[in-house]
Protein backbone atom coordinates (compact mmCIF):
# COMPACT_ATOMS: atom_id res chain seq x y z
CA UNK A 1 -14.60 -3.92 -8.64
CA UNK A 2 -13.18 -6.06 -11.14
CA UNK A 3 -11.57 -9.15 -11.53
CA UNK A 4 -8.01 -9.41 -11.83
CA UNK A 5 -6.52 -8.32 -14.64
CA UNK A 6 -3.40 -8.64 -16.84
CA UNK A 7 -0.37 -7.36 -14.85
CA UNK A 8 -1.86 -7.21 -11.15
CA UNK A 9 0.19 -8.55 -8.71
CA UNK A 10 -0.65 -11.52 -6.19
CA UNK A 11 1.77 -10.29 -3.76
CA UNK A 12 5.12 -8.62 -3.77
CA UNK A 13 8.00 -9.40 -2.59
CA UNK A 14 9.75 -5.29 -2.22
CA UNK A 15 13.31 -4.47 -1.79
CA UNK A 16 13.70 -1.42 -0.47
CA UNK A 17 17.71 -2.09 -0.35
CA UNK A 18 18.27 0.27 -3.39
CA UNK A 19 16.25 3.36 -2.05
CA UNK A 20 18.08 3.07 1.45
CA UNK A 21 21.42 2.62 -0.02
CA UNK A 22 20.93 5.43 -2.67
CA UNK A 23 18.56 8.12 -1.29
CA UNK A 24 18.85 7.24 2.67
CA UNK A 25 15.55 6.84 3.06
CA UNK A 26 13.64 3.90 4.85
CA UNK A 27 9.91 2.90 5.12
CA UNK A 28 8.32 2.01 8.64
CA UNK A 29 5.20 2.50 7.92
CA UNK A 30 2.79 -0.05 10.62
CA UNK A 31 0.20 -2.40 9.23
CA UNK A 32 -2.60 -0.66 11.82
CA UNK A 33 -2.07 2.43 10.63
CA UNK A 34 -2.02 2.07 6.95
CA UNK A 35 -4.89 -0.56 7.11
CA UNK A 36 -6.72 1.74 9.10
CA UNK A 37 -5.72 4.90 6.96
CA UNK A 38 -7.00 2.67 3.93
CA UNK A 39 -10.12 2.01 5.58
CA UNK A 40 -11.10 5.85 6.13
CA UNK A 41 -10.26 7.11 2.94
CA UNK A 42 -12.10 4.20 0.99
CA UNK A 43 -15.39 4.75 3.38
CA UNK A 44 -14.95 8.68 2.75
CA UNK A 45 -14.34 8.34 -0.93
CA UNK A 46 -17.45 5.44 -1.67
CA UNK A 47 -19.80 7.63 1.52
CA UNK A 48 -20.10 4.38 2.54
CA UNK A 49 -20.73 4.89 6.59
């Protein structure tokens, strides 16, 4: 891992306004699940079990 670097982001603060208004489409995506989604795929891609 490295530190960060020029460009990362702290946090974000996302509007999604613009892609609901012009392609209809919302995210609802749940915390657990996407933490928990992260979590597999970074064990499975390191093999760290």
């Amino acid at each position: 891992m490295l530190p960060m670097q020029d460009g990362d982001g702290v946090s974000t603060f996302a509007d999604t306004n613009d892609l609901e208004n012009n392609f209809g489409y919302k995210p609802n995506s749940k915390l657990q699940v996407c933490v928990g989604s992260f979590v597999k795929w970074y064990k499975d891609f390191y093999d760290a079990k």
